[in-house]
N, C-alpha and C. Protein backbone atom coordinates (compact mmCIF):
# COMPACT_ATOMS: atom_id res chain seq x y z
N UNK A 1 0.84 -1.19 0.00
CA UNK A 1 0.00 0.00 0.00
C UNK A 1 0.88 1.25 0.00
N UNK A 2 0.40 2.30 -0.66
CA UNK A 2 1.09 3.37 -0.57
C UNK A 2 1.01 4.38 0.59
N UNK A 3 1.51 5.13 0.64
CA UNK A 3 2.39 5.48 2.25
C UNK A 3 0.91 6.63 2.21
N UNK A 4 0.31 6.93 2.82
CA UNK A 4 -0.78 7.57 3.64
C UNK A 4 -0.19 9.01 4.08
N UNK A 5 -0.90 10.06 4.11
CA UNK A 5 -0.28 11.17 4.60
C UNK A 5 -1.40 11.87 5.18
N UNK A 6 -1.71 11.97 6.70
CA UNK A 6 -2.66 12.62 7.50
C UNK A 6 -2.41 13.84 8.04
N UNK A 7 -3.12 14.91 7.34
CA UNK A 7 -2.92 16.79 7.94
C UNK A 7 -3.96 16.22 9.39
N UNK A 8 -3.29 16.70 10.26
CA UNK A 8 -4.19 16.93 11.55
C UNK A 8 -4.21 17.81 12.72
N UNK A 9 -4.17 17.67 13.61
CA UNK A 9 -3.94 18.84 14.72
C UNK A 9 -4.28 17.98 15.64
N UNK A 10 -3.90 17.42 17.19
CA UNK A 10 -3.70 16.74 18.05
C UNK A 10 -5.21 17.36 19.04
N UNK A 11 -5.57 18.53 18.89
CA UNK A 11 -6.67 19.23 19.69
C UNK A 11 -8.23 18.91 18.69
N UNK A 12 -8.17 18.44 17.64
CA UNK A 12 -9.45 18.19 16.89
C UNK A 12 -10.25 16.93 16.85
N UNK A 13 -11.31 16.83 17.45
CA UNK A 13 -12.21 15.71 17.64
C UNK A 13 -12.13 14.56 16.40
N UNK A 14 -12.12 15.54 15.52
CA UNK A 14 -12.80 14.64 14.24
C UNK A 14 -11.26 13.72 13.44
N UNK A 15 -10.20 14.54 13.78
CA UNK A 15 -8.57 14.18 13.76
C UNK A 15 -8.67 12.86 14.29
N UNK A 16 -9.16 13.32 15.76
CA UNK A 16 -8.72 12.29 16.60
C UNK A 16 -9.64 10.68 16.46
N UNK A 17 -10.55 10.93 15.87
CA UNK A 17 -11.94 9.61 15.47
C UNK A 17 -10.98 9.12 14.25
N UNK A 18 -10.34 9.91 13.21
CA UNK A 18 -9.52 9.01 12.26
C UNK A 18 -8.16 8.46 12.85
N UNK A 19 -7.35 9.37 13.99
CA UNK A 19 -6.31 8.54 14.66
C UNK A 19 -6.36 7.21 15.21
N UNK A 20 -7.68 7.19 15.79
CA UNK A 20 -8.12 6.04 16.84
C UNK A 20 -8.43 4.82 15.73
N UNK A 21 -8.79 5.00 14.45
CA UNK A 21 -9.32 4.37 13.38
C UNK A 21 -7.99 3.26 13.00
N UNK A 22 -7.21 4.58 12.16
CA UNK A 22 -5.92 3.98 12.26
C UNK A 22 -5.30 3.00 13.09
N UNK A 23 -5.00 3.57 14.23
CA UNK A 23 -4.82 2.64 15.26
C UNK A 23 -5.11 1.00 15.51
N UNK A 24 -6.60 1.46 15.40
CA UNK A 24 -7.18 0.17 15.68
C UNK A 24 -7.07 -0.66 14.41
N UNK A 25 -6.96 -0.43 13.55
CA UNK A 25 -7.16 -1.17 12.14
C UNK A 25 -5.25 -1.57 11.91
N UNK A 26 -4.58 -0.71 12.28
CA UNK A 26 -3.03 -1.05 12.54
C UNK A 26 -2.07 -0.24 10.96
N UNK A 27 -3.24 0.94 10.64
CA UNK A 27 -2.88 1.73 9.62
C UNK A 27 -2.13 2.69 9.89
N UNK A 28 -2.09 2.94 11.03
CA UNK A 28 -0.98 4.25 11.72
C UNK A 28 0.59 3.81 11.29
N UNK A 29 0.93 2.50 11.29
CA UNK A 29 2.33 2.20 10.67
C UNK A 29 2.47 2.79 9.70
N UNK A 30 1.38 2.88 8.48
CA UNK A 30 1.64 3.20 7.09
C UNK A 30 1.03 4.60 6.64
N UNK A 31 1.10 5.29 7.73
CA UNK A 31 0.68 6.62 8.01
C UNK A 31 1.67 8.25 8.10
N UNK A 32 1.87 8.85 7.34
CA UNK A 32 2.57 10.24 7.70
C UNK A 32 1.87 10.94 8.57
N UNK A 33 2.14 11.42 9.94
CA UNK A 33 1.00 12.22 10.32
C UNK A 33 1.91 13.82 10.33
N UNK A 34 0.91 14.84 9.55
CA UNK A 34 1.86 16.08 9.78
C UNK A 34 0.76 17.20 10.25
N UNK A 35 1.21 17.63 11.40
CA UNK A 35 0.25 18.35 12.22
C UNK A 35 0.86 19.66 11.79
N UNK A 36 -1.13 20.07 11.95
CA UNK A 36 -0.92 21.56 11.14
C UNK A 36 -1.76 22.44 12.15
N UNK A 37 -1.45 23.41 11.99
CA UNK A 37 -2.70 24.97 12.68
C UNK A 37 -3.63 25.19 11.96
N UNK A 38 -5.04 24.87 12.57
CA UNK A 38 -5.82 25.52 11.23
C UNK A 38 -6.88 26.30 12.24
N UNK A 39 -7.91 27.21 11.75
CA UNK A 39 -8.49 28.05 12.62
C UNK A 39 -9.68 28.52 11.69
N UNK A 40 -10.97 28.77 11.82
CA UNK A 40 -11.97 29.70 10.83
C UNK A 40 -11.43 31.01 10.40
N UNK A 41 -10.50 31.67 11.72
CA UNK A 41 -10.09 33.44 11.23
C UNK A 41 -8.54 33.04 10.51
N UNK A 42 -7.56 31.71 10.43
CA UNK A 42 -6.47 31.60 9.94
C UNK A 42 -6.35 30.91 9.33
N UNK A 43 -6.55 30.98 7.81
CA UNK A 43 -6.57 29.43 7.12
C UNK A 43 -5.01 28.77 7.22
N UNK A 44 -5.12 27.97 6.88
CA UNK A 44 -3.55 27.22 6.30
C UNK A 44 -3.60 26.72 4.80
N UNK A 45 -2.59 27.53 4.49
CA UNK A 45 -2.28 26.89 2.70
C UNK A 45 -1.57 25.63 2.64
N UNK A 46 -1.00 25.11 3.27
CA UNK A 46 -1.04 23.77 2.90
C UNK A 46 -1.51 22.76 3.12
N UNK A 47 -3.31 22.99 4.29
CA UNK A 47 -4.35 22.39 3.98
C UNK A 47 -5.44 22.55 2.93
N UNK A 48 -5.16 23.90 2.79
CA UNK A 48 -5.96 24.94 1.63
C UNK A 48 -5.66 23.80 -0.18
N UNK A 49 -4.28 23.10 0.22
CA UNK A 49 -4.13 22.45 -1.00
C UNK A 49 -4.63 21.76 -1.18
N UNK A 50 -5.24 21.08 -0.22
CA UNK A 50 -5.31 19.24 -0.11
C UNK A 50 -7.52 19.29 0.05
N UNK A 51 -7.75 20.79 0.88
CA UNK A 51 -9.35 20.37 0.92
C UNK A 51 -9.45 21.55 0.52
N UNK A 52 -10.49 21.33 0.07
CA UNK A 52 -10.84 23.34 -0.60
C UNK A 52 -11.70 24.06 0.23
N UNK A 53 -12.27 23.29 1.31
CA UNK A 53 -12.95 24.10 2.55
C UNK A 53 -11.82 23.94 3.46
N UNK A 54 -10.52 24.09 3.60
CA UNK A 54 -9.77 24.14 4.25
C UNK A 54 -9.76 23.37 6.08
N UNK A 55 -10.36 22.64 5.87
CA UNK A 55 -11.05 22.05 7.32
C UNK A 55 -10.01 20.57 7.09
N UNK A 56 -9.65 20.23 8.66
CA UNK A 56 -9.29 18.61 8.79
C UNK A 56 -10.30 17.81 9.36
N UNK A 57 -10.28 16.70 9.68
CA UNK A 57 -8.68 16.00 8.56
C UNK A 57 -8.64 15.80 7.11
N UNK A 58 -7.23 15.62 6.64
CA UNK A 58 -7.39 15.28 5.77
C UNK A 58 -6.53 14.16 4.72
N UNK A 59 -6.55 12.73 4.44
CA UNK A 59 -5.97 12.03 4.19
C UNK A 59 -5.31 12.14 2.66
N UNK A 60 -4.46 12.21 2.28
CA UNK A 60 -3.62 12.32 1.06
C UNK A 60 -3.17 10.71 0.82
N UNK A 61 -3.58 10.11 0.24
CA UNK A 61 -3.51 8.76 -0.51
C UNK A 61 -3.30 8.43 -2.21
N UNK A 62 -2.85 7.90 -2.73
CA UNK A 62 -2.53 7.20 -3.55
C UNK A 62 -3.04 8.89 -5.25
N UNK A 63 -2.61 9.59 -4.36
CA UNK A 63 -2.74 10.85 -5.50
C UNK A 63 -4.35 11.46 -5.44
N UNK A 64 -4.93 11.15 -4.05
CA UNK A 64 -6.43 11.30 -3.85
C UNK A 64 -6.24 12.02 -2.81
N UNK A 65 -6.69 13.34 -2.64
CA UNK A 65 -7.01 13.73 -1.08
C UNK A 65 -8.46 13.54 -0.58
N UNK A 66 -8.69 12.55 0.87
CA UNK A 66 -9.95 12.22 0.95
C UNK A 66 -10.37 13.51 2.36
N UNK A 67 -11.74 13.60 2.39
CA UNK A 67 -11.39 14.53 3.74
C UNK A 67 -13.06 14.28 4.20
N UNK A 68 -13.17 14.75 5.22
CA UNK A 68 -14.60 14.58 6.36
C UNK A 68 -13.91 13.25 7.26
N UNK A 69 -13.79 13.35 8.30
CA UNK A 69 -13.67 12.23 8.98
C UNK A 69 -14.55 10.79 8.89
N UNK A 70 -16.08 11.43 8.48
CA UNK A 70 -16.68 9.54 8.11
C UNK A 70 -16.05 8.91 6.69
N UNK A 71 -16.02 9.61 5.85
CA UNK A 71 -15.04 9.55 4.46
C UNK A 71 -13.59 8.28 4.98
N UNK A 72 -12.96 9.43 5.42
CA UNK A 72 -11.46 8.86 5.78
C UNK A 72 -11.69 7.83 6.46
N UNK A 73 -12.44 7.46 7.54
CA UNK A 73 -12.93 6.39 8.19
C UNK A 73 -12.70 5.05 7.46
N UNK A 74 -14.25 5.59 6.66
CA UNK A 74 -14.79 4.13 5.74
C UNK A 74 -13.39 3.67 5.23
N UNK A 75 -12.82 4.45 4.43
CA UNK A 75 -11.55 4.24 3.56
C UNK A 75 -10.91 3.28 4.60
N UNK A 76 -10.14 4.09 5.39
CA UNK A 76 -9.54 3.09 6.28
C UNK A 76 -9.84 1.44 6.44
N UNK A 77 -11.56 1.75 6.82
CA UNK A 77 -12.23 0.43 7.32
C UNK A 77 -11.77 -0.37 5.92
N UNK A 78 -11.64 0.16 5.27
CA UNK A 78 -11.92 -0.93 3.74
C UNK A 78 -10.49 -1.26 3.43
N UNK A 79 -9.18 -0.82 4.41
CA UNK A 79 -7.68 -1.19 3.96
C UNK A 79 -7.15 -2.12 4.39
N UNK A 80 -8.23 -2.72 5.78
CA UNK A 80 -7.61 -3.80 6.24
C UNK A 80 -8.30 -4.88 6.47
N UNK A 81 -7.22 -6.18 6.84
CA UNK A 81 -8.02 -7.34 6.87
C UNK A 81 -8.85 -8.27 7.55
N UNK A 82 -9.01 -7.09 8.94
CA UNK A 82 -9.35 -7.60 10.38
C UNK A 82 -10.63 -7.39 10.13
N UNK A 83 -11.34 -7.39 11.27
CA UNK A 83 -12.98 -6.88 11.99
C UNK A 83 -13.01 -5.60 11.58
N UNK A 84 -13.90 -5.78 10.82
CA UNK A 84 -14.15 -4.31 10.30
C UNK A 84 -15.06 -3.50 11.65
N UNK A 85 -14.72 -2.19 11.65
CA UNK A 85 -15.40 -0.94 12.66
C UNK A 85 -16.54 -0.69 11.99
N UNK A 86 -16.96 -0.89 10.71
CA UNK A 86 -17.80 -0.42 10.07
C UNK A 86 -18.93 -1.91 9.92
N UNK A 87 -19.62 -2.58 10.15
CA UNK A 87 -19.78 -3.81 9.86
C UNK A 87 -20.60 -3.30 8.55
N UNK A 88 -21.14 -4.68 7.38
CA UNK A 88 -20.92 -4.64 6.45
C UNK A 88 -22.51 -4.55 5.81
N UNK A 89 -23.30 -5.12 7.10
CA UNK A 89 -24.65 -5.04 6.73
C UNK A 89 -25.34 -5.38 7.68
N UNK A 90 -26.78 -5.24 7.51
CA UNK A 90 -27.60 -5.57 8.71
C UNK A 90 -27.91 -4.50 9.75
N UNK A 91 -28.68 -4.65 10.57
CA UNK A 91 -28.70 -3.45 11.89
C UNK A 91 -27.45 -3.18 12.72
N UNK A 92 -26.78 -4.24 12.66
CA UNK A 92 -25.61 -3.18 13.62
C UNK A 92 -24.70 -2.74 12.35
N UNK A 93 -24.70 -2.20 11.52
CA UNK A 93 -24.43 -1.02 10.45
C UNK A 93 -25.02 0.25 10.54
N UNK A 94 -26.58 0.00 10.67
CA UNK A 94 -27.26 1.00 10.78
C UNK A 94 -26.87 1.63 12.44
N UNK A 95 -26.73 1.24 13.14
CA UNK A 95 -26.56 1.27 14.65
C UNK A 95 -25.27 2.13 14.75
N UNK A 96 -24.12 1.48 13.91
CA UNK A 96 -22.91 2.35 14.09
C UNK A 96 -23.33 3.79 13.51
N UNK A 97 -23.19 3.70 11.90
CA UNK A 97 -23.56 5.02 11.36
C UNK A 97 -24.59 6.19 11.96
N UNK A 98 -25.88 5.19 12.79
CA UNK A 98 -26.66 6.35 13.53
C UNK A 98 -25.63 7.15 14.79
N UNK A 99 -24.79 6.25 15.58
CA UNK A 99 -23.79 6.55 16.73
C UNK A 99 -22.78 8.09 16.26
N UNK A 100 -22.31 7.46 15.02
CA UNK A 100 -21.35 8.40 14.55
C UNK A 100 -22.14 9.78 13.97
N UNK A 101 -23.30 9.26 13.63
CA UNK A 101 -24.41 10.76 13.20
C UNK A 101 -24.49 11.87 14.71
N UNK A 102 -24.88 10.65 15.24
CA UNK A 102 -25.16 11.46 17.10
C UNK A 102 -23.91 12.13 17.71
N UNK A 103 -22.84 11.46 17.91
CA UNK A 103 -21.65 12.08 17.98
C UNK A 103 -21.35 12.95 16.87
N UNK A 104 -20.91 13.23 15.61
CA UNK A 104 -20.79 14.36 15.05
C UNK A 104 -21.61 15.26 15.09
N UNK A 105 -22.65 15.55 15.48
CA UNK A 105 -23.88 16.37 15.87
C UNK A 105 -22.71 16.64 17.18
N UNK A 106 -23.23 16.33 18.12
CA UNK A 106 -22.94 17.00 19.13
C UNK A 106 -21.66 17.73 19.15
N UNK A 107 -20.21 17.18 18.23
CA UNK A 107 -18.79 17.96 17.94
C UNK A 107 -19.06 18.80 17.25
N UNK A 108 -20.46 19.24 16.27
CA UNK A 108 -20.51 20.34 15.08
C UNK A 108 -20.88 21.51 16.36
N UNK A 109 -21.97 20.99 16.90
CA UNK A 109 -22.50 22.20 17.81
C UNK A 109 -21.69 22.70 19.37
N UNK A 110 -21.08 21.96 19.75
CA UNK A 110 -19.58 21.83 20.72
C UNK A 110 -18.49 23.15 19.65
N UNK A 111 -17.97 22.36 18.72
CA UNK A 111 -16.85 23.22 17.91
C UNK A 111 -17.83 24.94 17.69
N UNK A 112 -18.98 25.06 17.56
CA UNK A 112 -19.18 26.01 16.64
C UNK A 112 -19.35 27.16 18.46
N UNK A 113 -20.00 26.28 19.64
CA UNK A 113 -20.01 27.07 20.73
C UNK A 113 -18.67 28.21 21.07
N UNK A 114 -17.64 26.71 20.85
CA UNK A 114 -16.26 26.67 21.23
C UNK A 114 -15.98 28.69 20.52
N UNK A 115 -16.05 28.20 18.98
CA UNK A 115 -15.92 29.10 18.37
C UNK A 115 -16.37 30.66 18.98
N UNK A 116 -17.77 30.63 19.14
CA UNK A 116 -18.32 31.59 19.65
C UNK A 116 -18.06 32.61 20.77
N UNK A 117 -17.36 31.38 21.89
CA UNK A 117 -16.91 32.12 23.10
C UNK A 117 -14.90 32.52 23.12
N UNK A 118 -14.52 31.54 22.22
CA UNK A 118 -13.11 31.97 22.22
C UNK A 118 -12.62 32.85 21.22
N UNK A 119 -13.09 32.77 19.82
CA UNK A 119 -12.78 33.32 18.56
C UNK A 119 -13.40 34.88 18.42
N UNK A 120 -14.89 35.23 18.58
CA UNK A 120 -15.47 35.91 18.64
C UNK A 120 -15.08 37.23 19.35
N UNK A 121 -15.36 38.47 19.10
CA UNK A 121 -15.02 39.41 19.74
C UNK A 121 -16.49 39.24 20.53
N UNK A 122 -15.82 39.48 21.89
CA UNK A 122 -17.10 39.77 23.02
C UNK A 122 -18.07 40.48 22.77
N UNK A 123 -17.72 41.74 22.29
CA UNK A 123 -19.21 42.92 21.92
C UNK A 123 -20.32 41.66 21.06
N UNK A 124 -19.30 41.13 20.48
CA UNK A 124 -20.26 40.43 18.90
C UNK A 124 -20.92 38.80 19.28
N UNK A 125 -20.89 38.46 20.65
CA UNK A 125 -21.05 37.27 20.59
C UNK A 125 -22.82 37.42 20.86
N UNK A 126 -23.02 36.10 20.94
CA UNK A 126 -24.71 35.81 21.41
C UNK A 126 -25.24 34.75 21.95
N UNK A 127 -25.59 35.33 23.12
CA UNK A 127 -25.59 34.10 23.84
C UNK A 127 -27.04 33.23 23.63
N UNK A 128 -28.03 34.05 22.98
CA UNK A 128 -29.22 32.49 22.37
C UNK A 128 -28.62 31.81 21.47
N UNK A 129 -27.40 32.32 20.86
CA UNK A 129 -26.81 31.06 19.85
C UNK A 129 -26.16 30.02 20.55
N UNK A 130 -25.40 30.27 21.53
CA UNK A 130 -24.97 29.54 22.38
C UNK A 130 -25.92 28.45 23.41
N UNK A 131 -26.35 29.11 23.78
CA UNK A 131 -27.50 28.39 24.27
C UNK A 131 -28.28 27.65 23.77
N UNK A 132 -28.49 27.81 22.66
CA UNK A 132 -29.02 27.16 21.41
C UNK A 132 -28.14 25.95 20.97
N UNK A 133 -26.86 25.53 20.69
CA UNK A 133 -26.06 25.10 20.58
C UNK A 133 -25.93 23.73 22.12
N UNK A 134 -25.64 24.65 22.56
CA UNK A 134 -25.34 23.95 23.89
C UNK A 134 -26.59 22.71 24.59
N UNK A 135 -28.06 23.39 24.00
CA UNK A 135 -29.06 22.17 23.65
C UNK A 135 -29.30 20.95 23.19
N UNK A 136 -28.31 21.57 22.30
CA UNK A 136 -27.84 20.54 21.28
C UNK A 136 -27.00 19.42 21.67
N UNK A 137 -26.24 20.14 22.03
CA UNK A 137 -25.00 19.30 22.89
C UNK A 137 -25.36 18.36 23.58
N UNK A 138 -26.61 18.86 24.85
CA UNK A 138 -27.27 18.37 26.22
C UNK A 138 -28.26 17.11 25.24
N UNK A 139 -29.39 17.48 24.38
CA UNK A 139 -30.03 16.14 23.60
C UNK A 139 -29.18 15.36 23.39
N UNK A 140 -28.32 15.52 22.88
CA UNK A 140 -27.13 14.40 22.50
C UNK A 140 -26.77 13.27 23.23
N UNK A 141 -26.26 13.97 24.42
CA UNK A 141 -25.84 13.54 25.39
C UNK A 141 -27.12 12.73 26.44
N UNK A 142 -28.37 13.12 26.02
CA UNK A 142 -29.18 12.41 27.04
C UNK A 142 -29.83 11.36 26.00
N UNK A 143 -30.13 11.18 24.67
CA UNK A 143 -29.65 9.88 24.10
C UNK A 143 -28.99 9.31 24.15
N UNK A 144 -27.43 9.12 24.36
CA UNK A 144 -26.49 8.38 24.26
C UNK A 144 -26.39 7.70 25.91
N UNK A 145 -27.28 8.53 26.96
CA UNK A 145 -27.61 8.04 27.85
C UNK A 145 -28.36 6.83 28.26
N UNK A 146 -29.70 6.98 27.53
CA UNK A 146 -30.73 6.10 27.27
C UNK A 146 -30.09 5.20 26.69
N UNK A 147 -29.54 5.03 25.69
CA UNK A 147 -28.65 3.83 24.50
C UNK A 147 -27.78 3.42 25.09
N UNK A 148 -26.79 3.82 26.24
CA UNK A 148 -25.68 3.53 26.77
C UNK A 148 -25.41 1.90 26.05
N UNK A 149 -26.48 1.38 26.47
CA UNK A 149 -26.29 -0.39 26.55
C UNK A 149 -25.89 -0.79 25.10
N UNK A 150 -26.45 0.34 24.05
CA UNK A 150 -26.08 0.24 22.74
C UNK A 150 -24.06 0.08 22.70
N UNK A 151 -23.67 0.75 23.21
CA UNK A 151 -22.20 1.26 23.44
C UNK A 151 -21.10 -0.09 23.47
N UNK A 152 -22.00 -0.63 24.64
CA UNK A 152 -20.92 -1.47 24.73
C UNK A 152 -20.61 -2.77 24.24
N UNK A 153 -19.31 -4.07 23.94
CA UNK A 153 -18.86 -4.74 23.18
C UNK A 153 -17.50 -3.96 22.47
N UNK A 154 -17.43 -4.63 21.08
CA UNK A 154 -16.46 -4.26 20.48
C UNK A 154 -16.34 -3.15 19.71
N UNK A 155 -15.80 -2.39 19.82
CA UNK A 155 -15.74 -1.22 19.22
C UNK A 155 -15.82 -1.19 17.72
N UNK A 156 -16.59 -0.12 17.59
CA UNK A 156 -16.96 0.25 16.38
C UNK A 156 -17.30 1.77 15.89
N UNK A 157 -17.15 2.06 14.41
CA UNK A 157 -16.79 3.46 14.32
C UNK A 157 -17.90 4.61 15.02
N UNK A 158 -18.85 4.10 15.26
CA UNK A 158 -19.92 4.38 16.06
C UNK A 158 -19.35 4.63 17.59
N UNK A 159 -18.96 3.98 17.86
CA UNK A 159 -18.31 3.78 19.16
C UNK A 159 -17.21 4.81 19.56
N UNK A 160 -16.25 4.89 18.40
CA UNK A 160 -14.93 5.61 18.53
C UNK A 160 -15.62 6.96 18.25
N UNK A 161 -16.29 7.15 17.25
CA UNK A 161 -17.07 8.75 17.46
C UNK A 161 -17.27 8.92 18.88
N UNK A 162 -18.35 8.59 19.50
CA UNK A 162 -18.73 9.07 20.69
C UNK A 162 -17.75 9.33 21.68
N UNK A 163 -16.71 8.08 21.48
CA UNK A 163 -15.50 8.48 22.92
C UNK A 163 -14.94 10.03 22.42
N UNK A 164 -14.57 9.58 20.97
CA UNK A 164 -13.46 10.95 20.67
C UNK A 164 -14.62 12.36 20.89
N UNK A 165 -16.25 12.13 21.24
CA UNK A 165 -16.73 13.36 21.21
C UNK A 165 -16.94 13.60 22.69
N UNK A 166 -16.95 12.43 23.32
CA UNK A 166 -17.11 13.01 24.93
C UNK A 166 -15.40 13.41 25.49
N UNK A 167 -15.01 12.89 24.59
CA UNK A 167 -13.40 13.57 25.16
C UNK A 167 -13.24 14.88 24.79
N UNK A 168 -13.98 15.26 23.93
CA UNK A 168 -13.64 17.16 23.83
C UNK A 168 -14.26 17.66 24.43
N UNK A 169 -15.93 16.98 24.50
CA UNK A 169 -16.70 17.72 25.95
C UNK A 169 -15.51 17.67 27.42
N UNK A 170 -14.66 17.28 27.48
CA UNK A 170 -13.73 17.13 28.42
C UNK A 170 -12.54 18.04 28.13
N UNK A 171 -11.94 18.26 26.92
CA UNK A 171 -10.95 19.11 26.86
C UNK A 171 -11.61 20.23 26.66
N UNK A 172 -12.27 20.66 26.03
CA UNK A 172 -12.98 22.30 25.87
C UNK A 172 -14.08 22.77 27.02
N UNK A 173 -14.80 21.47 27.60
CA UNK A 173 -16.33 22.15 27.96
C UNK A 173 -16.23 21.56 29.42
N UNK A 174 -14.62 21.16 30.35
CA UNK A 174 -14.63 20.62 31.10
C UNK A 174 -15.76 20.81 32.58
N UNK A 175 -16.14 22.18 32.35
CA UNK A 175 -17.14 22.71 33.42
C UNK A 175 -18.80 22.27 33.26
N UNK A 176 -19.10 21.93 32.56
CA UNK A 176 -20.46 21.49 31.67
C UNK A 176 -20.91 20.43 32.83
N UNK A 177 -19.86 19.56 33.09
CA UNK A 177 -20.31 18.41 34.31
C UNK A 177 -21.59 17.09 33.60
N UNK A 178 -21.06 16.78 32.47
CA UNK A 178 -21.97 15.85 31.68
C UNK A 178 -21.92 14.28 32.24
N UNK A 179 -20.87 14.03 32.91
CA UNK A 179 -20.89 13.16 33.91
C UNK A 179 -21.81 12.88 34.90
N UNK A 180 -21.94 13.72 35.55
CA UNK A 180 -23.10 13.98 36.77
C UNK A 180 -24.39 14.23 36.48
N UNK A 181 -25.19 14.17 34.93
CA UNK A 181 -26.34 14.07 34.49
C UNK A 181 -26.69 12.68 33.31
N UNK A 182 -25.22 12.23 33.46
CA UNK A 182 -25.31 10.83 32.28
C UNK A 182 -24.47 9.80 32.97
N UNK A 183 -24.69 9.44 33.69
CA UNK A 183 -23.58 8.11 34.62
C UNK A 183 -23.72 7.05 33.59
N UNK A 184 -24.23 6.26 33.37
CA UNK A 184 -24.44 4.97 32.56
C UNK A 184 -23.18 5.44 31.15
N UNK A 185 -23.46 6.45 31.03
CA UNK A 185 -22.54 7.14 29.30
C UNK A 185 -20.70 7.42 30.01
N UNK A 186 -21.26 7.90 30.79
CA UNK A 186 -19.91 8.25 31.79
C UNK A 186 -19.43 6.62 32.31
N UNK A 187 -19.88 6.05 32.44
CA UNK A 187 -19.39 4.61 33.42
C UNK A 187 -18.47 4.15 31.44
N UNK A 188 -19.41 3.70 30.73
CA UNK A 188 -18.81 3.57 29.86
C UNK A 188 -17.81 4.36 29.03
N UNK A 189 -17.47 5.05 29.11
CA UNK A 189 -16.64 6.23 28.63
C UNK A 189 -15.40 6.04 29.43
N UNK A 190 -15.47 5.75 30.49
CA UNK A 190 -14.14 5.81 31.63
C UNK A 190 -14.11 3.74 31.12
N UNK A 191 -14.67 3.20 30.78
CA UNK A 191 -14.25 1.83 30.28
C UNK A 191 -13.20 1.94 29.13
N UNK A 192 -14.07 2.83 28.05
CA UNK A 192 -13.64 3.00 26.64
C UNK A 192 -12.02 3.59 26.41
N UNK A 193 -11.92 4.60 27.70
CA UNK A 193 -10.79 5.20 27.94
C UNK A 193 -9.29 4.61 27.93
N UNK A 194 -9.81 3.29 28.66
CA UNK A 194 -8.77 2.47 28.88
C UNK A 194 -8.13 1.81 27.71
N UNK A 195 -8.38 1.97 26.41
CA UNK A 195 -8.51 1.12 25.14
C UNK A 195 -6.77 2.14 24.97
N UNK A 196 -6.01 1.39 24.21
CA UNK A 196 -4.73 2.03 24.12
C UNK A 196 -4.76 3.11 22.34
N UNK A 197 -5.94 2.71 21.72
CA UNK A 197 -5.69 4.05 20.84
C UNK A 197 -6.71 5.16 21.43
N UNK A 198 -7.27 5.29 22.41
CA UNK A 198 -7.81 6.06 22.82
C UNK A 198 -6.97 6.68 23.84
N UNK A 199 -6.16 6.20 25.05
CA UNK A 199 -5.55 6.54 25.34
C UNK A 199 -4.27 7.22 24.48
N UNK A 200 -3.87 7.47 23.61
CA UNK A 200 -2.35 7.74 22.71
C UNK A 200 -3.49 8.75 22.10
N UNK A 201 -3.87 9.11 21.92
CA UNK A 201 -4.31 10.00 21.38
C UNK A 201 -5.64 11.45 21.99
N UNK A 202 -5.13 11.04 23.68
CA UNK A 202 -5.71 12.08 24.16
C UNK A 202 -5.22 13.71 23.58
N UNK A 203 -6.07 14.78 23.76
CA UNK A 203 -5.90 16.02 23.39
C UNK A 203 -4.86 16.51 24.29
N UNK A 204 -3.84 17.18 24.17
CA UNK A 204 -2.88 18.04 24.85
C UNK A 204 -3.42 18.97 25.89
N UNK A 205 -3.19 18.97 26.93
CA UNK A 205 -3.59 20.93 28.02
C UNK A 205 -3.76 21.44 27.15
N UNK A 206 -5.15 22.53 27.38
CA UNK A 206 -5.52 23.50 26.59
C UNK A 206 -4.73 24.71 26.97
């Protein structure tokens, strides 16, 4: 296979759901990873090359740049020869892909809060958007409550979404206290933690 080249940033949710991918599938050997800065007010031109909405991640393969993290995913899922993360048919297909829908929901409206309160000039911010957002966040999170039982077994890309999205509710939104209104999601989450590409690929101090 030809040598893989991943733009990422060590602080990005959706980075980190294709790191853990890698990992687990044992594609990180055959992986470049080159970490970049990227920002809504600072683009980067030499992600600017590779995606034309300038957003990560983004995988550079075989003269293809692939990008959206469920994209890069699947790809992955389809390079190797193990248990696929993605299964291939049937309801627990549908089960993963709904997981990874629910988790990227909650990282779109998380990232865009994020945005709001750090990026934003203060005069200009708004807090019914936020609040609005942050709803979002909270539904999320009180499905994945109810489903908990869905969660657990062998991991799957469904699965690795949600950890890599309750782990940024942890690096960005550590005050939120989503623990103490979702125990069953939280009990499993501190299980999931223990998994060694989840661990290697925690987010850095903010």
């Amino acid at each position: 296979m030809a040598k893989m080249k991943l733009y990422y940033s060590p602080g990005s949710p959706y980075a980190r759901k294709v790191r853990v991918v890698a990992i687990e599938t044992g594609l990180d050997k055959k992986m470049e990873m080159v970490n970049v800065a990227v920002s809504p007010i600072a683009p980067n031109g030499d992600v600017d090359k590779h995606n034309p909405v300038g957003k990560i991640p983004v995988l550079s393969v075989k003269g293809m740049d692939l990008f959206d993290s469920p994209v890069i995913c699947e790809y992955l899922d389809n390079q190797h020869k193990g248990r696929k993360l993605l299964p291939r048919k049937g309801r627990d297909r549908w089960v993963a892909l709904r997981l990874q829908a629910m988790a990227d929901g909650l990282l779109d409206a998380a990232i865009l809060t994020r945005y709001e309160n750090a990026l934003r000039p203060e005069d200009k911010r708004w807090d019914e958007w936020t609040k609005g957002q942050m709803k979002k966040i909270d539904g999320a999170l009180g499905q994945l409550e109810a489903e908990a039982k869905s969660l657990k077994g062998k991991p799957t890309l469904g699965t690795i979404s949600v950890a890599c999205a309750l782990g940024y509710l942890d690096f960005r939104f550590a005050s939120h206290d989503w623990r103490g209104r979702h125990p069953k999601l939280a009990k499993w989450f501190t299980a999931a933690s223990k998994s060694s590409s989840i661990k290697s690929t925690v987010p850095p101090p903010a």
